[in-house]
N, C-alpha and C. Protein backbone atom coordinates (compact mmCIF):
# COMPACT_ATOMS: atom_id res chain seq x y z
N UNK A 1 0.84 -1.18 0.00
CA UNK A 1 0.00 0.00 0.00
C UNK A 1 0.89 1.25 0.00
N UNK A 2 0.65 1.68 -0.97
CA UNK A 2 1.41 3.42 -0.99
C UNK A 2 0.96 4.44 -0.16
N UNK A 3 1.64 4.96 0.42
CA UNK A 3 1.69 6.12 1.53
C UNK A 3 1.63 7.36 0.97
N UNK A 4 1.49 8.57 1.18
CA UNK A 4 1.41 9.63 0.85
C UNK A 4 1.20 10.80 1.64
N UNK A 5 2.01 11.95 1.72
CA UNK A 5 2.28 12.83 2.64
C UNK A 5 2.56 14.03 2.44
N UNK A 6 1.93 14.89 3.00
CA UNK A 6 1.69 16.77 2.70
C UNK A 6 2.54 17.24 3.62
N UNK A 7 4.02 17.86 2.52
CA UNK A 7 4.78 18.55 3.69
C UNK A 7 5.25 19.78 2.98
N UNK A 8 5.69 20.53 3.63
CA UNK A 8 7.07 21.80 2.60
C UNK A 8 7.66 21.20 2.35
N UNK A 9 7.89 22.02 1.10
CA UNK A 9 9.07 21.83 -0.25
C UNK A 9 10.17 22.42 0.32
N UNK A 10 11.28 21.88 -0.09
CA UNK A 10 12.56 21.77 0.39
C UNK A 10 13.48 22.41 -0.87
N UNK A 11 14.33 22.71 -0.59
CA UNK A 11 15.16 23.32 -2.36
C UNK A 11 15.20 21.98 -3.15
N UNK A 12 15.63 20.28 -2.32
CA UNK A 12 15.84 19.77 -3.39
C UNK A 12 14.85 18.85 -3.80
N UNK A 13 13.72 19.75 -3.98
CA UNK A 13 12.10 19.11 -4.54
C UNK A 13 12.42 20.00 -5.97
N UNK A 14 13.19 20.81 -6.17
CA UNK A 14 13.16 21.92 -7.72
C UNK A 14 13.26 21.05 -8.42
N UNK A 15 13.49 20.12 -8.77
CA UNK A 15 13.72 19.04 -9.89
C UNK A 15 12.77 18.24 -10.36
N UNK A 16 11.61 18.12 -8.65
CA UNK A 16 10.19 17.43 -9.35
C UNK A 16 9.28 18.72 -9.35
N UNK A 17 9.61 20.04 -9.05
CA UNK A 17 8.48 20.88 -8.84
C UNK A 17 9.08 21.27 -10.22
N UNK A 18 9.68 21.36 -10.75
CA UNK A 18 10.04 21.71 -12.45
C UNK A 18 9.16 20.99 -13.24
N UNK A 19 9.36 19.65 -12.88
CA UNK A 19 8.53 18.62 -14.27
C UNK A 19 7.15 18.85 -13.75
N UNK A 20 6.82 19.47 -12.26
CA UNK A 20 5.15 19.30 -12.20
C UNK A 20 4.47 21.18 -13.07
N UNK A 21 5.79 22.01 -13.16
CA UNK A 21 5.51 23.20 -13.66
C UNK A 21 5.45 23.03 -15.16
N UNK A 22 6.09 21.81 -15.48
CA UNK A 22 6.00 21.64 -17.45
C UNK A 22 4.35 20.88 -17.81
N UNK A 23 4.00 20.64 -16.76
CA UNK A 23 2.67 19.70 -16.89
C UNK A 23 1.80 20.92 -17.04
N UNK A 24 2.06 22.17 -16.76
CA UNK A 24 1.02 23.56 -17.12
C UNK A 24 0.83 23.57 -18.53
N UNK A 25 2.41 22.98 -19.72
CA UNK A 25 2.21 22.72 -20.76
C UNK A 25 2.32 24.75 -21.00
N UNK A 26 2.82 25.64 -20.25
CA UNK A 26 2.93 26.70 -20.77
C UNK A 26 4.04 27.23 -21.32
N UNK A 27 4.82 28.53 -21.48
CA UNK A 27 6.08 28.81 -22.10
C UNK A 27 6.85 27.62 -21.57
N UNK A 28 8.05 26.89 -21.99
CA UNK A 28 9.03 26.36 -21.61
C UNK A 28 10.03 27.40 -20.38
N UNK A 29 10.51 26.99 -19.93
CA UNK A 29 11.42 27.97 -18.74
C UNK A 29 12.46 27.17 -18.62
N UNK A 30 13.90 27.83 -18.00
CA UNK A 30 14.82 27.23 -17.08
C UNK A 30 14.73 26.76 -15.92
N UNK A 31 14.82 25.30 -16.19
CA UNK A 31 15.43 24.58 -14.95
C UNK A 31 16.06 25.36 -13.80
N UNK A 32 16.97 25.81 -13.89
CA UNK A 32 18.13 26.10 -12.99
C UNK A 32 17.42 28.38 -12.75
N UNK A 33 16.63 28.70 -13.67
CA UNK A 33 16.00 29.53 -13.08
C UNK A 33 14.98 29.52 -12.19
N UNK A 34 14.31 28.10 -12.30
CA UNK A 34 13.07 28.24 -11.47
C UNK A 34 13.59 27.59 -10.49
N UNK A 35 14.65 26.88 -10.24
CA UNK A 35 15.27 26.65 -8.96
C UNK A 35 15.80 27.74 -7.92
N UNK A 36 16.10 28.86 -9.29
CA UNK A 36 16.63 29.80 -8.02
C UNK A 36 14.97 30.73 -7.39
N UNK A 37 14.40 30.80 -8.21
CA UNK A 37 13.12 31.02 -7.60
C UNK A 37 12.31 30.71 -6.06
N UNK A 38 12.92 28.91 -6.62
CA UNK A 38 12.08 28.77 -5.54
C UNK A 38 13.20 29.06 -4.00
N UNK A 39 14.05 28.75 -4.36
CA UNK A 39 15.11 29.11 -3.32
C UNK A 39 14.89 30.83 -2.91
N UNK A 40 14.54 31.31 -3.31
CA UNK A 40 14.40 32.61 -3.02
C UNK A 40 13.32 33.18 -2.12
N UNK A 41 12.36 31.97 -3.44
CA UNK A 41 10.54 31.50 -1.91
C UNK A 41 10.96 31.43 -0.86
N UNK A 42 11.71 30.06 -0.84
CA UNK A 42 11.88 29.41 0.56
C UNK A 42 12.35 30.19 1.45
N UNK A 43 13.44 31.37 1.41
CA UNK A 43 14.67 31.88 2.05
C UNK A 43 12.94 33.22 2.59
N UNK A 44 11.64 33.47 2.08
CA UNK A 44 10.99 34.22 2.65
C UNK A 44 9.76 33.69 3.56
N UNK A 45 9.53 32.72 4.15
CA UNK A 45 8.75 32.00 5.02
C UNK A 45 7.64 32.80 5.24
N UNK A 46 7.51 34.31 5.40
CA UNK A 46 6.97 35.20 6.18
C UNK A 46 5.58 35.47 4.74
N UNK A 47 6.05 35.31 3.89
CA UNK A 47 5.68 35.58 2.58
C UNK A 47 5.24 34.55 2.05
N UNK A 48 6.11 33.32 1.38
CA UNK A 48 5.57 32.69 1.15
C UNK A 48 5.72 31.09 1.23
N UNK A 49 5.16 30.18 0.81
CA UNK A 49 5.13 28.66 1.35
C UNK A 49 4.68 27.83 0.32
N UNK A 50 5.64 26.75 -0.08
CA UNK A 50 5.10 25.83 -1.28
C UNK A 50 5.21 24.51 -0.42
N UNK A 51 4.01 23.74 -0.50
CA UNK A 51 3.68 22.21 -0.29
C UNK A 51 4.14 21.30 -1.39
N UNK A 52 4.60 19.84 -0.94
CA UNK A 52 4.21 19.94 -2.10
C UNK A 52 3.35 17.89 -1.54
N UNK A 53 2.90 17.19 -2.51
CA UNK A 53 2.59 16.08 -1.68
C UNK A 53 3.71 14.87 -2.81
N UNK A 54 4.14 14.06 -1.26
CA UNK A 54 4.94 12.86 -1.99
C UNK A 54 4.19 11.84 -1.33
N UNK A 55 4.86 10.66 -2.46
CA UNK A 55 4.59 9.43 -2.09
C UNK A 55 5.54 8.81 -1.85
N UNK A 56 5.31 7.56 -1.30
CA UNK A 56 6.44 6.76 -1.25
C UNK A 56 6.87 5.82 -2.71
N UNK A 57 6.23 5.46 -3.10
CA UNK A 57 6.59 4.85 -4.54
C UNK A 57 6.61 5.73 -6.04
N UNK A 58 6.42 6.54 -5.98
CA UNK A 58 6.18 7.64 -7.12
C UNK A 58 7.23 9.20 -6.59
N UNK A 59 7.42 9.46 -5.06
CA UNK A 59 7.81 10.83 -5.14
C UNK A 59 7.38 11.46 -5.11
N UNK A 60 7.54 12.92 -5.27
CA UNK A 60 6.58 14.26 -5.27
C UNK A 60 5.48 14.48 -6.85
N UNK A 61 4.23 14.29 -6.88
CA UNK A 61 3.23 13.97 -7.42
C UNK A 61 2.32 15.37 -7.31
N UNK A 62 2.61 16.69 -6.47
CA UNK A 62 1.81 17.39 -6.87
C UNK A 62 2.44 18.69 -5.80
N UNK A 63 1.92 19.98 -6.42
CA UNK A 63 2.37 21.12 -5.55
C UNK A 63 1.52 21.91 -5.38
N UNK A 64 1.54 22.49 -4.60
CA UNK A 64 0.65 24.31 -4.37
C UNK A 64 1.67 25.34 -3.67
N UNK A 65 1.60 26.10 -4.49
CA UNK A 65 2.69 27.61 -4.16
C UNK A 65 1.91 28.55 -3.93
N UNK A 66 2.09 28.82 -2.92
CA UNK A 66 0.95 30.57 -2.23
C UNK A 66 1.99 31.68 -1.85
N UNK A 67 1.07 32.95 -2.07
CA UNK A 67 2.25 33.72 -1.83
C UNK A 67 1.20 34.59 -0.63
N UNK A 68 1.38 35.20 0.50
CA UNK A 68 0.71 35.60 1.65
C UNK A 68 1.18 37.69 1.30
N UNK A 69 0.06 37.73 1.73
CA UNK A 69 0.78 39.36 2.31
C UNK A 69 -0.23 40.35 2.30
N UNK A 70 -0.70 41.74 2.49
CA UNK A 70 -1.02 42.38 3.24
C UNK A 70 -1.77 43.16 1.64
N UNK A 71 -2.96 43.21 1.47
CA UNK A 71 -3.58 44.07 0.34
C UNK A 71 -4.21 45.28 0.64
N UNK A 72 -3.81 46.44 0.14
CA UNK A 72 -4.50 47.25 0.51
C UNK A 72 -6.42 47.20 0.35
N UNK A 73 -6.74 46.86 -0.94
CA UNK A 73 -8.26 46.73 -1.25
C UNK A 73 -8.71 45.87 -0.54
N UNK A 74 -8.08 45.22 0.31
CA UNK A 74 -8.90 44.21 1.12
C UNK A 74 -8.69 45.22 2.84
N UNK A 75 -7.43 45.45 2.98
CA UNK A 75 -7.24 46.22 4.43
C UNK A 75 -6.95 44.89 5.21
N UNK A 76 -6.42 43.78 4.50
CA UNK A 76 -6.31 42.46 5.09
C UNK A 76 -4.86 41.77 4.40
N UNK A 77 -4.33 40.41 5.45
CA UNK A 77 -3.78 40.14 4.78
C UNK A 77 -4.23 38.48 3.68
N UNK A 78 -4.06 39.05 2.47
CA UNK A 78 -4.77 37.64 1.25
C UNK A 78 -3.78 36.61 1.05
N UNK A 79 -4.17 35.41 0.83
CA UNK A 79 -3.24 34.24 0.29
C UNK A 79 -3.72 34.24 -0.97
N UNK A 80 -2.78 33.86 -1.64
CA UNK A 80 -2.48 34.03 -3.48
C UNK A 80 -1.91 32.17 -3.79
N UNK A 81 -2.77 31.56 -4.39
CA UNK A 81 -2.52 30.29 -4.91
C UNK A 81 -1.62 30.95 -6.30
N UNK A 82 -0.57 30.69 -6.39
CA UNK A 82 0.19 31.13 -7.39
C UNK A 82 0.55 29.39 -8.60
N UNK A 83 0.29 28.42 -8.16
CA UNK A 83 0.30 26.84 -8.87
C UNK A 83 -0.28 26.37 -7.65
N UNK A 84 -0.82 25.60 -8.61
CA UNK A 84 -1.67 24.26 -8.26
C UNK A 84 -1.28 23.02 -8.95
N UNK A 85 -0.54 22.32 -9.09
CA UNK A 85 -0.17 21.14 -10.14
C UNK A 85 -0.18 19.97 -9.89
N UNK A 86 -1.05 19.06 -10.25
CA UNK A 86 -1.03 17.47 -9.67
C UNK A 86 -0.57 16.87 -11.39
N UNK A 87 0.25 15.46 -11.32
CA UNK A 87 0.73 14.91 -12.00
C UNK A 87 -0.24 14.21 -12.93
N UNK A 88 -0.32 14.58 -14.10
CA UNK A 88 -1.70 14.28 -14.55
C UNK A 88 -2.03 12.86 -14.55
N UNK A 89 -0.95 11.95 -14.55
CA UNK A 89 -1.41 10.53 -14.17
C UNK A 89 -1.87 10.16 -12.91
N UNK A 90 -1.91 11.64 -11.98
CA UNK A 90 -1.99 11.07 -10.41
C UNK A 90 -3.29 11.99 -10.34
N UNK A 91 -4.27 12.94 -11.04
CA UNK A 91 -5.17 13.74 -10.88
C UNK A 91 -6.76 12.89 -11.13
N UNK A 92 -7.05 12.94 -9.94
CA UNK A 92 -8.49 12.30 -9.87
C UNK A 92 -8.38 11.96 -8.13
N UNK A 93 -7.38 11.77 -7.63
CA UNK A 93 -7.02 10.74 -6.57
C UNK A 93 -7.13 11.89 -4.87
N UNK A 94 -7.46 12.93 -5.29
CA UNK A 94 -7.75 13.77 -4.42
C UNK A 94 -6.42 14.51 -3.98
N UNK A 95 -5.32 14.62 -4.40
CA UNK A 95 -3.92 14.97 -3.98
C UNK A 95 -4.46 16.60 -4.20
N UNK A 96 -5.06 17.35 -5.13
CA UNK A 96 -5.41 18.69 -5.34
C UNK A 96 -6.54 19.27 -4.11
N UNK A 97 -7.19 18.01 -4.01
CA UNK A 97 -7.92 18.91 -2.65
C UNK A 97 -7.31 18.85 -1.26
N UNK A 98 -6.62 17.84 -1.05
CA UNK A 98 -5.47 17.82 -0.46
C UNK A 98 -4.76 19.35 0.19
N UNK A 99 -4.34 19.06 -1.09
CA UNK A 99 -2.91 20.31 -1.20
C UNK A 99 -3.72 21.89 -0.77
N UNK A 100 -4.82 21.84 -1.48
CA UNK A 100 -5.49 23.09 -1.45
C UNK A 100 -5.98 23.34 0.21
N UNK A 101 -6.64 22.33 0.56
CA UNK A 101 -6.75 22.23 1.97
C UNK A 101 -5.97 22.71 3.09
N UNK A 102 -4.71 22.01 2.56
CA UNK A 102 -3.53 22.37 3.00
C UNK A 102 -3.16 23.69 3.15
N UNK A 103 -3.20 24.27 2.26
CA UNK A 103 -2.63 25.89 1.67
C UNK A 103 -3.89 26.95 2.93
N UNK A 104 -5.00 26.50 2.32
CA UNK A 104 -6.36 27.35 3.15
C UNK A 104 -6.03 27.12 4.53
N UNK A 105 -5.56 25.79 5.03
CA UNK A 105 -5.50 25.95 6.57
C UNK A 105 -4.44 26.71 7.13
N UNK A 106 -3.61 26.74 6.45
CA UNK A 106 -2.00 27.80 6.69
C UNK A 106 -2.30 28.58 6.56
N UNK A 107 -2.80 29.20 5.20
CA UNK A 107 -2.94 30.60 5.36
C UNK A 107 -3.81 31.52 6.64
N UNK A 108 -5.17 30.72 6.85
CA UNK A 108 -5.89 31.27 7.68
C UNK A 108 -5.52 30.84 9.36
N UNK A 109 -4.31 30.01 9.60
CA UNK A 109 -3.59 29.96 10.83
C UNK A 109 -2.25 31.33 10.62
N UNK A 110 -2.04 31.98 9.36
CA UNK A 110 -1.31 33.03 9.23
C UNK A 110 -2.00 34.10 9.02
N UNK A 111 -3.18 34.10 9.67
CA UNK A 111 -3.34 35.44 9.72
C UNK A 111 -4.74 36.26 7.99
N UNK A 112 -4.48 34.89 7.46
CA UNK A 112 -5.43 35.16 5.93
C UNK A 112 -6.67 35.42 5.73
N UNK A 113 -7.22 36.49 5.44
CA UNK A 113 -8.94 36.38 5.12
C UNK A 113 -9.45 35.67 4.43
N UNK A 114 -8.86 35.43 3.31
CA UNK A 114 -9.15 35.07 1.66
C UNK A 114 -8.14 34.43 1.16
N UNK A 115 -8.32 32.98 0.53
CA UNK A 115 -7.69 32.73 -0.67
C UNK A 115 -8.21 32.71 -1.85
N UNK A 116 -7.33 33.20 -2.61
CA UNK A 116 -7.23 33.59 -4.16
C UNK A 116 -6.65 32.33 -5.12
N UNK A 117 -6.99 32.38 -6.20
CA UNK A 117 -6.33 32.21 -7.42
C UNK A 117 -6.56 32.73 -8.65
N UNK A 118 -5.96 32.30 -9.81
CA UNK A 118 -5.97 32.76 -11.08
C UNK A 118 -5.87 31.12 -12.08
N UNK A 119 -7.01 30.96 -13.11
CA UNK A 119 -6.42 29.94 -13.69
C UNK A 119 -6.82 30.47 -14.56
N UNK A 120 -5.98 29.82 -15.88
CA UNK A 120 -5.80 29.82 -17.21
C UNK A 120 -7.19 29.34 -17.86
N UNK A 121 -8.10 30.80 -18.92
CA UNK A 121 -9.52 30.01 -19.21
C UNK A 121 -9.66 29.09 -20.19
N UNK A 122 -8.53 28.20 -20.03
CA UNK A 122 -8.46 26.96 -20.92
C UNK A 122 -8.82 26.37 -20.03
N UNK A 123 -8.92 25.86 -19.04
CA UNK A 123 -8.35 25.15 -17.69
C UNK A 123 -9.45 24.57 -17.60
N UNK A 124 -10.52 24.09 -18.40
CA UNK A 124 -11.85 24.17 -18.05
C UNK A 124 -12.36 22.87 -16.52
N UNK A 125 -11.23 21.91 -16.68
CA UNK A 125 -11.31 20.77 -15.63
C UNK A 125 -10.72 21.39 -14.11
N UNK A 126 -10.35 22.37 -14.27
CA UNK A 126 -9.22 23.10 -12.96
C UNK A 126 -10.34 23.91 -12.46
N UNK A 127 -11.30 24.49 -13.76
CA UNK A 127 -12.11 25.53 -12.78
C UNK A 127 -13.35 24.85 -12.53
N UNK A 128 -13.82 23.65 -12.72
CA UNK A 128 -14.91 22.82 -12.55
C UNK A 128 -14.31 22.46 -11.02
N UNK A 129 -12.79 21.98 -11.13
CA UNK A 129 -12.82 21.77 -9.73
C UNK A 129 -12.52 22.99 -8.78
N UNK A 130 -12.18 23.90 -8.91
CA UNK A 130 -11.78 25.48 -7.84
C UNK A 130 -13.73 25.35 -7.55
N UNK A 131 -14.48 25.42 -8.16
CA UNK A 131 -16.17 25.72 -8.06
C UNK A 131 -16.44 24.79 -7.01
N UNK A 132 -15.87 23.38 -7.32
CA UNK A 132 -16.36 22.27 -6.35
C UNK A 132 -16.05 22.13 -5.32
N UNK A 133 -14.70 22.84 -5.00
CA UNK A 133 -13.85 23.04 -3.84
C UNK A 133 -14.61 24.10 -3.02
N UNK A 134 -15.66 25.16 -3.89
CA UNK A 134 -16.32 26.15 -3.21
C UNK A 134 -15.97 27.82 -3.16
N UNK A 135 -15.08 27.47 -4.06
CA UNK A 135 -14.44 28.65 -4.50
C UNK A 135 -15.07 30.23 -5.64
N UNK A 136 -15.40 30.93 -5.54
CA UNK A 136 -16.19 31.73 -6.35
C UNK A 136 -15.53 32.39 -7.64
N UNK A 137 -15.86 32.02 -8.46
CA UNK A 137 -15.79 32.73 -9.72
C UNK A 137 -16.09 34.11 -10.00
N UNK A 138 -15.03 35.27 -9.21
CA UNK A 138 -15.80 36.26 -9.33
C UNK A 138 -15.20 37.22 -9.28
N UNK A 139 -13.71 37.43 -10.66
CA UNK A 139 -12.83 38.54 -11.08
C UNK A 139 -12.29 37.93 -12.57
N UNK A 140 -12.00 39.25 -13.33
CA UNK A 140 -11.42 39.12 -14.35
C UNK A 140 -9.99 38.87 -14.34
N UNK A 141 -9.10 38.29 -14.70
CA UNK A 141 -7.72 38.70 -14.29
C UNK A 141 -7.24 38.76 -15.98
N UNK A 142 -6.48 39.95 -16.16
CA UNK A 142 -5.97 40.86 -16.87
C UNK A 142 -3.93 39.97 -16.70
N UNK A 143 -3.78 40.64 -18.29
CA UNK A 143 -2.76 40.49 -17.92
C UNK A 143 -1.56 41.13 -20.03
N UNK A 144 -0.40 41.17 -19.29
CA UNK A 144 0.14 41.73 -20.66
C UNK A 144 2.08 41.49 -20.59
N UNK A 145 2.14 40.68 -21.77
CA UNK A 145 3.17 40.98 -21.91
C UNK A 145 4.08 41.92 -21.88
N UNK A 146 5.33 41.27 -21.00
CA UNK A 146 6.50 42.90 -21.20
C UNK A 146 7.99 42.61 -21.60
């Protein structure tokens, strides 16, 4: 029986949190840039916090990256789901509500009113599940190349 376990990401998870960031299937990126990224996450605790969930026979199988901090339009401080990524051979198995669970209970033991996200309006299976999770559909998010 396979085990499975929700903890922080560590710097040397960058290698499976890379291949779970290519599963977005968006621009290609550097390896060794998004490592220093996340090393940069990690080194701010106060700010922000990536989960990610492993198994014992498979490894790290899925992540959530939030970023925390203080909004003025709210007068609060918001949690920001910045990825959500389960391994698409491992998505059905509940590891995303999991993780998300995960993220909502931290944030709102740190102090959070609100969690947020943003998904891609391709995403149409991601936002069927953010709805089911209970989540509201209810901003445009804008955005522009620079």
């Amino acid at each position: 029986m396979e085990s499975s376990r929700i903890r922080k990401a560590v710097l040397e998870d960058a290698d499976a949190v890379y291949v779970l960031m290519q599963e977005l299937g968006s621009a290609q990126f550097d390896r060794e840039t998004m490592r220093e990224i996340l090393k940069e996450q990690l080194e701010r605790p106060e700010i922000y916090v990536c989960f990610v969930n492993e198994e014992t026979e498979k490894g790290v199988t899925g992540v959530v990256n939030m970023r925390m901090e203080n909004q003025l339009h709210h007068g609060a401080r918001v949690a920001e789901v910045m990825e959500l990524v389960i391994l698409k051979t491992e998505q059905g198995k509940g590891i995303g509500t999991r993780l998300l669970r995960c993220a909502e209970t931290y944030a709102a033991e740190h102090g959070c009113v609100e969690l947020e996200l943003s998904s891609h309006f391709i995403r149409r299976e991601a936002h069927a599940f953010y709805e089911h999770y209970g989540m509201n559909k209810d901003h445009y998010n804008f955005t522009k190349e620079l």
